[in-house]
Protein backbone atom coordinates (compact mmCIF):
# COMPACT_ATOMS: atom_id res chain seq x y z
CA UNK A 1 -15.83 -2.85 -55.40
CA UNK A 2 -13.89 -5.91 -53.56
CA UNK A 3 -14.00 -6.71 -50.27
CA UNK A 4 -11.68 -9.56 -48.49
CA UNK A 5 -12.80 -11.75 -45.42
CA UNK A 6 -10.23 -13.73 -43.39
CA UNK A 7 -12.28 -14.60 -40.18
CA UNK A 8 -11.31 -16.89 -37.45
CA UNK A 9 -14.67 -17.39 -36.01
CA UNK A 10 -16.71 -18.21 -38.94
CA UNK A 11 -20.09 -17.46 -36.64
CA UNK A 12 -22.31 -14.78 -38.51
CA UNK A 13 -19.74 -14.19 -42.10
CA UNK A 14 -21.46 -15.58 -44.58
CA UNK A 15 -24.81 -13.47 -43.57
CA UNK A 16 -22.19 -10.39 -43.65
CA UNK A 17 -20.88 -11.43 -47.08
CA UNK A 18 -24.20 -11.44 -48.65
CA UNK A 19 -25.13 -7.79 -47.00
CA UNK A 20 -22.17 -7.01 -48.93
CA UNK A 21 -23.07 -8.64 -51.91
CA UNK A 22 -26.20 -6.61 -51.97
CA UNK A 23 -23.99 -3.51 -52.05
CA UNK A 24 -22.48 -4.52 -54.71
CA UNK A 25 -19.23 -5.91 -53.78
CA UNK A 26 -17.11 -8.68 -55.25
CA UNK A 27 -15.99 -11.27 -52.15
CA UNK A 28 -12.33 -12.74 -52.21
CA UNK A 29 -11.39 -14.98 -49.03
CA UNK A 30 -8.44 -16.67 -47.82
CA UNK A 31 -8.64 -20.27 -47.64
CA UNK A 32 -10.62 -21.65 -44.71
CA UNK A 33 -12.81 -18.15 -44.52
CA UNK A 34 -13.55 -19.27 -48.69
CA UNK A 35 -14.29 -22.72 -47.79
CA UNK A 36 -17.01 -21.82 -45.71
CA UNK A 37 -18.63 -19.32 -48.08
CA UNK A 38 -18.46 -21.65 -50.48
CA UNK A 39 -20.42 -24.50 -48.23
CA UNK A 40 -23.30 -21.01 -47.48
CA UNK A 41 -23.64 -21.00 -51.41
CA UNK A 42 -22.22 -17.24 -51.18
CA UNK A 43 -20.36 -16.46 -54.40
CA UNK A 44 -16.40 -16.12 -53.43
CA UNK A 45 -13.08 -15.99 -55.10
CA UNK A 46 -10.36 -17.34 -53.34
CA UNK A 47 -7.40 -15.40 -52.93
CA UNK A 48 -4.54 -18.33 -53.70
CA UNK A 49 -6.48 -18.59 -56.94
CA UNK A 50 -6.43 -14.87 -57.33
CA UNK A 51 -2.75 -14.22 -56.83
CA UNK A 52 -1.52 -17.85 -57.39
CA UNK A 53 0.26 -18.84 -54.69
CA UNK A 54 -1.29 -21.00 -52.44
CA UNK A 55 -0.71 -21.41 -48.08
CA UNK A 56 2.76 -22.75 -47.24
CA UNK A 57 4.26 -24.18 -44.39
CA UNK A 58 1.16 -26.13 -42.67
CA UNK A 59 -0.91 -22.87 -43.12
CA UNK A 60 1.73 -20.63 -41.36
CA UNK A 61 2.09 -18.74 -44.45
CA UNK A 62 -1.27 -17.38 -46.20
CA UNK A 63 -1.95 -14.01 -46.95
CA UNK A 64 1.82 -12.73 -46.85
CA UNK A 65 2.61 -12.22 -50.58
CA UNK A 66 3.10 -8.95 -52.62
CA UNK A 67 0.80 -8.68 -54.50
CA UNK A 68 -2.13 -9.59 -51.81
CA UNK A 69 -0.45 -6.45 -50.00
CA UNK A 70 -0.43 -4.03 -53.28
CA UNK A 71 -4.35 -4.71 -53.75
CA UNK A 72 -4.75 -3.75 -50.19
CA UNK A 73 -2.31 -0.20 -50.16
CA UNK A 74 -2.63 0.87 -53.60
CA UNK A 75 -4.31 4.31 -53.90
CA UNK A 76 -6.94 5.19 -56.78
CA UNK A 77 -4.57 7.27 -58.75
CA UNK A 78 -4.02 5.82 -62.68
CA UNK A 79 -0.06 5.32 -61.89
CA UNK A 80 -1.06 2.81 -59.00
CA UNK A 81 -4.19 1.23 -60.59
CA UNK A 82 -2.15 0.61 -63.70
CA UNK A 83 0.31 -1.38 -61.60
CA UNK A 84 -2.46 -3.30 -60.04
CA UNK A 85 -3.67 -4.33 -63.43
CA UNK A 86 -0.36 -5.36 -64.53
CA UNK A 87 -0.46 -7.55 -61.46
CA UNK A 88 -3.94 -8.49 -62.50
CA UNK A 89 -5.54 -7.81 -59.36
CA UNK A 90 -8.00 -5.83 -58.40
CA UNK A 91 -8.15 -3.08 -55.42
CA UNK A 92 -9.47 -3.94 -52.06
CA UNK A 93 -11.93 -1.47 -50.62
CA UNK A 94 -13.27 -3.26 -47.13
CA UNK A 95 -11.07 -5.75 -44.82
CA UNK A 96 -12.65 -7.72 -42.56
CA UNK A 97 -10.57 -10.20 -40.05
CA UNK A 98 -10.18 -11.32 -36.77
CA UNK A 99 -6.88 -12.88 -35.50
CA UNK A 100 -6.06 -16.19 -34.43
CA UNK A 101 -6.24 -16.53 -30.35
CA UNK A 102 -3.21 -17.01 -28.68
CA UNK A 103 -3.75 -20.03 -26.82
CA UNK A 104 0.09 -20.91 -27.22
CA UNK A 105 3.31 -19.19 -29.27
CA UNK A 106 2.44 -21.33 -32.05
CA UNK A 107 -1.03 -19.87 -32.73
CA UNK A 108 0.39 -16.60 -32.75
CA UNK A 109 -1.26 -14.49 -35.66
CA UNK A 110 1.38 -12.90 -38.07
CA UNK A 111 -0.98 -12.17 -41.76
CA UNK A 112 -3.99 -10.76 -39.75
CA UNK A 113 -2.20 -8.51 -38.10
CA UNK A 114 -0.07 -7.66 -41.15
CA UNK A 115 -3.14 -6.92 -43.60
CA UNK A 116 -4.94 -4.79 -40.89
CA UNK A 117 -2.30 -2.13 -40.39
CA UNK A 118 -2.11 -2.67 -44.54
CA UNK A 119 -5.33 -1.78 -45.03
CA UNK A 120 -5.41 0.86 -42.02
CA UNK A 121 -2.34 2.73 -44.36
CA UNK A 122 -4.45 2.03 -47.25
CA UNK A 123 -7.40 3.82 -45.90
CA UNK A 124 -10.17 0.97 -46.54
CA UNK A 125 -12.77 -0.13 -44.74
CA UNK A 126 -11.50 -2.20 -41.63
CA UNK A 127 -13.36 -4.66 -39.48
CA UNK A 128 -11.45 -6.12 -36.82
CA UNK A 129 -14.66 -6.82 -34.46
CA UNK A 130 -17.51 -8.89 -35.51
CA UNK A 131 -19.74 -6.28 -33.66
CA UNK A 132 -18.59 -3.49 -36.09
CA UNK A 133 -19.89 -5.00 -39.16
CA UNK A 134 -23.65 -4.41 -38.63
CA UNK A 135 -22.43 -0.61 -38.23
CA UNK A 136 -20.73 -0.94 -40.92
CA UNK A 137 -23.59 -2.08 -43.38
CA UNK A 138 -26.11 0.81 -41.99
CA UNK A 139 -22.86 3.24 -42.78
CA UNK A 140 -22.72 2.03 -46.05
CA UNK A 141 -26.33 1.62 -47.22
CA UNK A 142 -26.59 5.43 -45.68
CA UNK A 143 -23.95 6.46 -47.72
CA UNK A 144 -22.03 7.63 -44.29
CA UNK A 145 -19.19 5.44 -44.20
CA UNK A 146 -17.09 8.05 -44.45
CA UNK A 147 -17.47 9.36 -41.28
CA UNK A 148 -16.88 5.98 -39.09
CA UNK A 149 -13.48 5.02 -41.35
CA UNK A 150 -11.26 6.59 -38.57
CA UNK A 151 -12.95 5.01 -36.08
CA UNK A 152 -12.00 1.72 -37.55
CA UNK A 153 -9.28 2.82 -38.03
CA UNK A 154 -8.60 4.06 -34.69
CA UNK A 155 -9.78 0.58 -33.49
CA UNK A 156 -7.35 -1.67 -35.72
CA UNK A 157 -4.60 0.04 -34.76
CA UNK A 158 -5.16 -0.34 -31.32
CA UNK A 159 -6.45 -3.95 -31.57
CA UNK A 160 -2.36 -4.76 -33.72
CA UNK A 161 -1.00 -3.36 -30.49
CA UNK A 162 -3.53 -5.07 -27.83
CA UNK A 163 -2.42 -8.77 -29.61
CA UNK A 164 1.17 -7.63 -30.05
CA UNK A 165 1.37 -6.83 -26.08
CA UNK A 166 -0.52 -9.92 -25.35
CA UNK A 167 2.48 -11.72 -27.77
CA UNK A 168 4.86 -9.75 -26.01
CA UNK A 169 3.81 -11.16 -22.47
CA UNK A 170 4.93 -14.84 -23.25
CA UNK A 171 8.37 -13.36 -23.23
CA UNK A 172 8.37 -11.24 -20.59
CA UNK A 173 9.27 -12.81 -16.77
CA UNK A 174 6.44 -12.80 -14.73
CA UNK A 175 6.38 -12.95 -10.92
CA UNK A 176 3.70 -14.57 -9.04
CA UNK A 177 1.32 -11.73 -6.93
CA UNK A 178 -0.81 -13.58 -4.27
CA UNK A 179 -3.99 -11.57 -4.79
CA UNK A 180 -5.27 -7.83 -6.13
CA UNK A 181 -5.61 -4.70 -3.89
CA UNK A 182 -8.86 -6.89 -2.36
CA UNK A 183 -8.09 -10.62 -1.75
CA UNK A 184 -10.78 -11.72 -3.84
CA UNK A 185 -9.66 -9.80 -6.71
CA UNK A 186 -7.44 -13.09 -8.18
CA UNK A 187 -6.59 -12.36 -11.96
CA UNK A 188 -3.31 -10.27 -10.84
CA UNK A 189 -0.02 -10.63 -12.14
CA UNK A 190 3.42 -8.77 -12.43
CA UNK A 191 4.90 -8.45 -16.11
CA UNK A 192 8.68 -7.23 -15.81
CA UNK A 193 9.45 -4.12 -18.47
CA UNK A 194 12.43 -3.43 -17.47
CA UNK A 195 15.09 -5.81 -17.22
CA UNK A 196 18.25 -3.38 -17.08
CA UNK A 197 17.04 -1.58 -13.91
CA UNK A 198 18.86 -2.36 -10.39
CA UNK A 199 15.69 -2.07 -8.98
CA UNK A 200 13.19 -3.64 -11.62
CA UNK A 201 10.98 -5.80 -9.17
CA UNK A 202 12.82 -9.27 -9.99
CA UNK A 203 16.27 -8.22 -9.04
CA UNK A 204 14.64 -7.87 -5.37
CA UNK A 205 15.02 -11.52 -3.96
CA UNK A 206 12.00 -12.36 -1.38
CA UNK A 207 14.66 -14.71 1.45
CA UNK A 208 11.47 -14.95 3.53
CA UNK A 209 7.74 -14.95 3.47
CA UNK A 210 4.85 -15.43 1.01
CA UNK A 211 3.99 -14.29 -2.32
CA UNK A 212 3.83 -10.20 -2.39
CA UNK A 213 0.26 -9.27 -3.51
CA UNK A 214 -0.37 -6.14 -5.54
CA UNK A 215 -0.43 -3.96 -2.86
CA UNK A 216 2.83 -5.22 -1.49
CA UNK A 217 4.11 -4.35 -5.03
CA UNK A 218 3.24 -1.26 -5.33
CA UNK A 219 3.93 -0.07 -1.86
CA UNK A 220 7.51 -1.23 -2.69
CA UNK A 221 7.48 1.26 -5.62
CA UNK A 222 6.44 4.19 -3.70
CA UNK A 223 9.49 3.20 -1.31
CA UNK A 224 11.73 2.98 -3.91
CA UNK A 225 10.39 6.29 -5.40
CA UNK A 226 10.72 8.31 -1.87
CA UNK A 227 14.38 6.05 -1.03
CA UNK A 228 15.58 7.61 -4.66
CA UNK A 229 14.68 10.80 -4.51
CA UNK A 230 16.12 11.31 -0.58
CA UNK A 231 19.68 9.74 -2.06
CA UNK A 232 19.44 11.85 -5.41
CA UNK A 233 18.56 15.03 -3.49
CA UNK A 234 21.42 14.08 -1.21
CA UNK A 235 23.81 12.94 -3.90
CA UNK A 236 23.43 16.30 -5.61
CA UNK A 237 23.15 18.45 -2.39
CA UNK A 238 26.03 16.94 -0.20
CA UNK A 239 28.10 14.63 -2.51
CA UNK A 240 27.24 11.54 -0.39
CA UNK A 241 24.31 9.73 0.60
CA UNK A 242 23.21 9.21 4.38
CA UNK A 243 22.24 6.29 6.15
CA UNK A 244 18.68 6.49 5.56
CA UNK A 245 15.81 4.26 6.75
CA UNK A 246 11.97 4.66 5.89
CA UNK A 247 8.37 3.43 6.12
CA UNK A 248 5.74 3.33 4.64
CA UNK A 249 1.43 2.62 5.05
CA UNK A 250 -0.82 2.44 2.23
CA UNK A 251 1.39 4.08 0.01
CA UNK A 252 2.80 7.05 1.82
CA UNK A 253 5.44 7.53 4.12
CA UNK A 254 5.15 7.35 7.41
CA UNK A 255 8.01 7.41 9.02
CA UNK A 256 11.97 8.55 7.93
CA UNK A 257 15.21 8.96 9.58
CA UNK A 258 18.90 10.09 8.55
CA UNK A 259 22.27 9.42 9.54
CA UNK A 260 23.59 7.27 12.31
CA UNK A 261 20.31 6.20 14.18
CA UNK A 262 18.36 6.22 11.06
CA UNK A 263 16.39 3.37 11.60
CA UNK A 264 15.57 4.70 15.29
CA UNK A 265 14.52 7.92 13.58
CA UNK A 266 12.07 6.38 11.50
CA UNK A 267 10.34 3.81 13.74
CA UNK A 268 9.92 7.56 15.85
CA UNK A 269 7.90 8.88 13.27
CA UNK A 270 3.95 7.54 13.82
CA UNK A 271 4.68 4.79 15.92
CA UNK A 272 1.29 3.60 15.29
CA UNK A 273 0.91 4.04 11.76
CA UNK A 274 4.24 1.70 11.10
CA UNK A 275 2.95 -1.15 12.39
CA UNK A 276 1.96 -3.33 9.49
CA UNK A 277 3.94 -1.34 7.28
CA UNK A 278 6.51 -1.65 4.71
CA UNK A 279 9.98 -0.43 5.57
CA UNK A 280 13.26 -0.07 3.33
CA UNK A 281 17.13 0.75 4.91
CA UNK A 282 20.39 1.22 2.27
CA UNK A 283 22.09 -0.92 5.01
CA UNK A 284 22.33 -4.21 6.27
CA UNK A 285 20.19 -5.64 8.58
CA UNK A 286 21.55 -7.78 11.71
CA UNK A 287 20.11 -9.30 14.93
CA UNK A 288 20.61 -6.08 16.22
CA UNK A 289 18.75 -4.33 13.82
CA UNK A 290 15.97 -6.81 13.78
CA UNK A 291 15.26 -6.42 17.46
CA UNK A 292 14.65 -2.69 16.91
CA UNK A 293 12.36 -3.32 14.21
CA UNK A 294 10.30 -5.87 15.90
CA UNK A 295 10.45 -4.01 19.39
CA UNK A 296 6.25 -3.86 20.22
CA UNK A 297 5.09 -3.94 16.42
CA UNK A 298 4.57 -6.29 13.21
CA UNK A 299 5.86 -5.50 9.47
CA UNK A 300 4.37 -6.47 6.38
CA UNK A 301 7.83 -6.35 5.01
CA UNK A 302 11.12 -5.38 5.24
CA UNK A 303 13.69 -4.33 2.60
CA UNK A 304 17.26 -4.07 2.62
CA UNK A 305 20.80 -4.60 0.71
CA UNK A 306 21.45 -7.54 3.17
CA UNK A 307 20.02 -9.09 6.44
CA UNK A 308 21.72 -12.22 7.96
CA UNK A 309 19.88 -15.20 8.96
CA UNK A 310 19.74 -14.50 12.84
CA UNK A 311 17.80 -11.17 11.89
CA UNK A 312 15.31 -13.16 9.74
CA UNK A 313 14.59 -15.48 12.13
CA UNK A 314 13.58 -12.41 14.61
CA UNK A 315 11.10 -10.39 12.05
CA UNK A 316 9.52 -13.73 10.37
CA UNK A 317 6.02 -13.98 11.24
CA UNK A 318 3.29 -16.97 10.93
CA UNK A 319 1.95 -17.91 7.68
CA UNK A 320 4.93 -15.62 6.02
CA UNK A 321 3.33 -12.28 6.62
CA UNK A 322 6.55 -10.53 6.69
CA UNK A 323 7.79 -10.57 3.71
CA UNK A 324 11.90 -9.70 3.97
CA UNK A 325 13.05 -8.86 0.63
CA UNK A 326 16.88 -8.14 -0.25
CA UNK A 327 18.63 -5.95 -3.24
CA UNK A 328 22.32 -5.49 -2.85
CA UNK A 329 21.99 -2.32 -5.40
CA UNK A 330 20.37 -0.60 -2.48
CA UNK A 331 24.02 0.60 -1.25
CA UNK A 332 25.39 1.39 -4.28
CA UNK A 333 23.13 2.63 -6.61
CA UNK A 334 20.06 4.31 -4.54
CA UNK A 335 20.55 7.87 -6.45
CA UNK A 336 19.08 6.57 -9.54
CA UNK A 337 15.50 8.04 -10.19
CA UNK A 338 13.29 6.11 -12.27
CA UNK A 339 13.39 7.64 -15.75
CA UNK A 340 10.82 5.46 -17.44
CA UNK A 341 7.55 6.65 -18.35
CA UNK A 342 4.45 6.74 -16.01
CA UNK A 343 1.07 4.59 -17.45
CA UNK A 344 -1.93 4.27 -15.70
CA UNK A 345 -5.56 2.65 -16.95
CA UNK A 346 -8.30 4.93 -16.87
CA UNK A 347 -11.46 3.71 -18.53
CA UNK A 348 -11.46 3.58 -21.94
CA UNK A 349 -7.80 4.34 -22.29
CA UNK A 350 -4.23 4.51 -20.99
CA UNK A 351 -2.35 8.05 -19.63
CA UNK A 352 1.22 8.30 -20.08
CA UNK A 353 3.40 10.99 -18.64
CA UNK A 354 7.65 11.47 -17.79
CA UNK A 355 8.46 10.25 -14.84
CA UNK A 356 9.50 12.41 -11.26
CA UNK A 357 12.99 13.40 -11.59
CA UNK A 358 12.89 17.17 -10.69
CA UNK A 359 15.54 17.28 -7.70
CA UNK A 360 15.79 20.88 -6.02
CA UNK A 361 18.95 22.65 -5.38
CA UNK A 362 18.74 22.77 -1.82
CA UNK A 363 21.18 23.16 1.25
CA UNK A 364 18.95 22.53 3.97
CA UNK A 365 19.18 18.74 4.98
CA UNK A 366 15.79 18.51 6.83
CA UNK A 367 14.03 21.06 4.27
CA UNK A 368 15.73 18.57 1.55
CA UNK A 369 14.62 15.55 3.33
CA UNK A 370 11.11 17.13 3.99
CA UNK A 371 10.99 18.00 -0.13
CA UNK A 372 11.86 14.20 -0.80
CA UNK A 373 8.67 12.40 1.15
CA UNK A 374 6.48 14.97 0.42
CA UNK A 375 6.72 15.21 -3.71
CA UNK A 376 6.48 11.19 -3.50
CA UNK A 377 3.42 11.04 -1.49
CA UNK A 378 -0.13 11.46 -2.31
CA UNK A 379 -1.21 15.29 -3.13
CA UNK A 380 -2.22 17.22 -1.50
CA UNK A 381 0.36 16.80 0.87
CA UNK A 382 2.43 19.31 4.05
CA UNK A 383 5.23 17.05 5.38
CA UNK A 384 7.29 18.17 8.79
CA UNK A 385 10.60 17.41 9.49
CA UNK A 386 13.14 17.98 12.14
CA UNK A 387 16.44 16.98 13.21
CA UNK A 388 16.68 14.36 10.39
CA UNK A 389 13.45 12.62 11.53
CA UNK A 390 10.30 12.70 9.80
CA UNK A 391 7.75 13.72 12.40
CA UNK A 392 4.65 14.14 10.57
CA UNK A 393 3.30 13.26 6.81
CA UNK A 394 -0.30 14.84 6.29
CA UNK A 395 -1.40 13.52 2.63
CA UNK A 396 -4.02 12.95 0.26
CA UNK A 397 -6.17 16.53 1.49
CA UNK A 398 -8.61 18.44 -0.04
CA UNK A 399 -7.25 21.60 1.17
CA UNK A 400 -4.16 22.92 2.24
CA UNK A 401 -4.67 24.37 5.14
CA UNK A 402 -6.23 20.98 6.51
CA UNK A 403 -3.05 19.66 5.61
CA UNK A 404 -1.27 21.90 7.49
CA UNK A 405 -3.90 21.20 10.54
CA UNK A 406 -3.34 17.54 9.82
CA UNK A 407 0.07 17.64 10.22
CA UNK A 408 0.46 19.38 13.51
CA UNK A 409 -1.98 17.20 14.79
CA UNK A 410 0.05 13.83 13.73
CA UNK A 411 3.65 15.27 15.14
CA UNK A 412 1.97 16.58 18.35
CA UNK A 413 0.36 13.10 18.60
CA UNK A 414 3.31 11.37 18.41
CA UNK A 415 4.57 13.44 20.80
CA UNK A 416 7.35 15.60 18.61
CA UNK A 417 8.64 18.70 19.29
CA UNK A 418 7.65 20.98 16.01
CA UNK A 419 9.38 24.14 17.13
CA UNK A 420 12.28 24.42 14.86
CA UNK A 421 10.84 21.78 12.12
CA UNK A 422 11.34 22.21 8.50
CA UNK A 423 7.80 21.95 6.51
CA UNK A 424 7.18 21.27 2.87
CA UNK A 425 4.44 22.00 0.64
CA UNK A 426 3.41 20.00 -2.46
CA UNK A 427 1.72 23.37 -3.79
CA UNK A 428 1.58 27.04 -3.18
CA UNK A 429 -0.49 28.36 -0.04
CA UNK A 430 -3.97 29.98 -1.85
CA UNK A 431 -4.45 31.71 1.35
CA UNK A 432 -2.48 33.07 4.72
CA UNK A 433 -4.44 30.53 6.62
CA UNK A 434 -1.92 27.40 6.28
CA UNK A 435 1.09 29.41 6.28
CA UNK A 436 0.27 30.73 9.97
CA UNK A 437 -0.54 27.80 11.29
CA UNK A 438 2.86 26.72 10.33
CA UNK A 439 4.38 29.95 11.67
CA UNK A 440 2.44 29.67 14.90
CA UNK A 441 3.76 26.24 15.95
CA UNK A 442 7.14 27.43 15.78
CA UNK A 443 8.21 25.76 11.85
CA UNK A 444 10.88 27.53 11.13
CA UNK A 445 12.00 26.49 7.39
CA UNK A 446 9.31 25.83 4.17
CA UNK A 447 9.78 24.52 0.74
CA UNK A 448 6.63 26.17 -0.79
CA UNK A 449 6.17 26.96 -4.79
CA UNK A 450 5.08 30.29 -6.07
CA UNK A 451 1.99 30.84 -8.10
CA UNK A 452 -1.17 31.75 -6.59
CA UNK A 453 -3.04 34.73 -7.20
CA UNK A 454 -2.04 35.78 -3.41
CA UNK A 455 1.70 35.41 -3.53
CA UNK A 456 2.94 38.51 -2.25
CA UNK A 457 0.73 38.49 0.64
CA UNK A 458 2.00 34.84 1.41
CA UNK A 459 5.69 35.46 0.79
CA UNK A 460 5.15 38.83 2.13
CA UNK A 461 3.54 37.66 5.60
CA UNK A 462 6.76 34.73 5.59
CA UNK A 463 9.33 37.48 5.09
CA UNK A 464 7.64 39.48 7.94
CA UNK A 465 7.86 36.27 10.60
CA UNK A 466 11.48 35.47 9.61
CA UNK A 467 11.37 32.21 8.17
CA UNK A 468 13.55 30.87 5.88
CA UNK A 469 11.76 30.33 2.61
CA UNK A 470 12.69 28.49 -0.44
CA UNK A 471 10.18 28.70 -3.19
CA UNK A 472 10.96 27.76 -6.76
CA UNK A 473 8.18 28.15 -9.36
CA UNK A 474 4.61 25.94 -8.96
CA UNK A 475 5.36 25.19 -13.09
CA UNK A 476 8.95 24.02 -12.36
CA UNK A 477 8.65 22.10 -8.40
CA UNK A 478 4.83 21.02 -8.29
CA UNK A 479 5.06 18.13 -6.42
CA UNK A 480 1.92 16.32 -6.89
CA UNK A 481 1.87 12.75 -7.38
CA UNK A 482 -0.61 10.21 -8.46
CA UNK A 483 -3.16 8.74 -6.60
């Protein structure tokens, strides 16, 4: 049995070699990991000898060599061992290597990398952490080694892809973020993935203010998510998008308008939950404009296609707290739903999932608009609309029916008429209860999906009171969205 060591940190091998000496194997190293064997008195063969070809180009090029590669994927079948020995090299059966740290370009890893997804295809024994090898021994004096191999495996693979992103971030543009979601949470940064998009977050240009922190960030994607979805629903619906303006708190929307006094719409919304908000218009903002905005409030930030320099001057606040923020695409291209895919950390790993592009089919401009905040805010979520003005956003409840409750209470608060509204519902109604309400306070339009075990009596009870219902299936028009 061989086993090859190509170790960075040197800390701890050579007592690992002789374990595996003890087990029986034969130790080949590359040159530095060799060197230091050597000095420990442990019995290695170094791999230049071995294949004979020594490091070129100032060490850059060590372990990359054919026949290094064929001792490391060759399987135990007599066709493949009979090349090996033609070669006159033996078979690995254990890797163990770490990877150069990435201090600059130049100390970029290419042959560790390379021999652990070799030896990975080759089904050997891989070691890419110095606190698997311990495991490692026990497995193999147990005889149980067998059983941890795809674990290691596992564990290479995703180590290759950890150092290749890390590789990959020297290229990509960064922009500076002032501070996490808490201002002492400092190690925060942007990495731009997507270049080609109009509204990837460096083709936004910040014309006044400071540094957008993570929040800022992200509140700007939930804006562009809601802003997308209102001109796609449109865009499909009617042919042409409206003057729309909208705003948002802590991630959700709290305020919308459509048509010709858009932005007067919005700011109608929750007058008190705008202030300190983010909010985005597809039209350019004057001194006019700016007055409106600023009328008896403060913004975190303001986005738009354009704003002139008199308008600026009106919304900037001290210390660059309102951060104005300007993307010309907004006019043009504000129908175009982020396709990419969806990640997000959990511990331990990484979820993916396809992006929100479902857009309903949908003639009812308030119903539409109502759809559009609703499926991008935080589940669970009951959203009223009415005359082109969002007048209430009730999200992130436990219960539906306290969304409803919660969303009657914010329009009535804000002093809204809600007789005549359109309402929308991220979910089907489980019971009657939220569904009356609704009916009671005069709504008299609801997007709602179908799918709970109560159905008929829901749809039933909304025939009965004459509203107008449209309710595509819970599988195909769920419009939850992530927390």
């Amino acid at each position: 049995m061989y086993a090859f060591l190509s170790v960075y940190s040197k800390t701890g091998i050579e007592d690992f070699a002789r374990e595996l000496r003890k087990l029986g194997y034969h130790i080949i190293a590359s040159g530095g990991t060799a060197k230091h064997l050597k000095a420990a008195a442990v019995p290695v063969t170094d791999l230049a000898k071995l294949i004979g070809a020594g490091e070129m180009l100032h060490h850059k090029v060590v372990t990359l060599d054919r026949k290094f590669h064929a001792m490391l994927l060759a399987d135990e079948s007599p066709e493949e061992t009979m090349e090996l020995n033609k070669l006159g090299v033996p078979r690995i059966d254990l890797l163990c290597c770490d990877f150069y740290p990435q201090v600059k370009i130049g100390q970029t890893d290419i042959g560790g990398p390379t021999m652990i997804r070799a030896a990975t295809k080759g089904k050997r024994i891989v070691i890419c952490d110095v606190a698997d090898r311990d495991r490692v021994i026990s497995a193999l004096n147990k005889d149980k080694i067998e059983g941890l191999k795809k674990q290691l495996w596992a564990k290479a693979e995703l180590s290759v892809a950890e150092y290749v992103r890390e590789s990959a971030q020297k290229y990509l543009p960064h922009l500076p973020v002032k501070y996490g979601e808490n201002r002492w949470q400092k190690n925060s940064s942007l990495l731009i993935t997507a270049n080609e998009d109009p509204f990837s977050p460096e083709k936004f240009t910040l014309k006044e203010g400071s540094d957008r922190s993570y929040i800022n960030f992200t509140d700007i994607d939930r804006l562009l998510q809601s802003a997308t979805h209102i001109a796609a629903g449109f865009k499909k619906n009617f042919k042409n998008i409206p003057k729309l303006a909208i705003g948002a708190k802590h991630g959700n929307l709290c305020g919308a308008g459509i048509g010709g006094d858009a932005l007067k719409k919005m700011l109608s919304g929750d007058p008190q939950a705008i202030s300190g908000g983010w909010v985005l218009v597809n039209f350019a903002i004057g001194q006019k404009e700016a007055k409106l905005l600023k009328e008896g409030r403060i913004l975190d930030g303001v986005i738009a296609p354009a704003i002139t320099d008199d308008a600026i001057e009106i919304l900037a606040r001290k210390s660059g707290k309102c951060r104005i923020v300007v993307n010309k695409k907004l006019r043009t291209h504000l129908h175009m739903l982020d396709e990419h895919l969806r990640f997000r950390y959990i511990r331990g790993g990484v979820l993916t999932q396809s992006n929100y592009t479902f857009v309903p089919v949908l003639k009812n401009k308030d119903l539409l608009l109502a759809w559009a905040v609703g499926s991008t805010s935080n589940s669970n979520t009951v959203t009223l609309v009415r005359d082109g003005t969002l007048i209430a956003n009730a999200t992130g409840q436990q219960s539906r029916v306290l969304a409803c409750r919660l969303a009657l209470m914010i329009a009535k608060n804000s002093g809204h008429e809600i007789n005549g509204s359109a309402a929308y519902s991220d979910s089907f109604f489980p019971f009657l209860d939220g569904p009356k309400l609704l009916v009671d306070n005069g709504v008299k339009s609801l997007f709602v999906t179908s799918g709970s075990i109560r159905d008929k009596e829901v749809f039933d009870y909304l025939k009965s009171s004459e509203i107008k219902v449209f309710s595509p299936s819970d599988e195909e028009a769920r419009g939850f969205y992530a927390h």
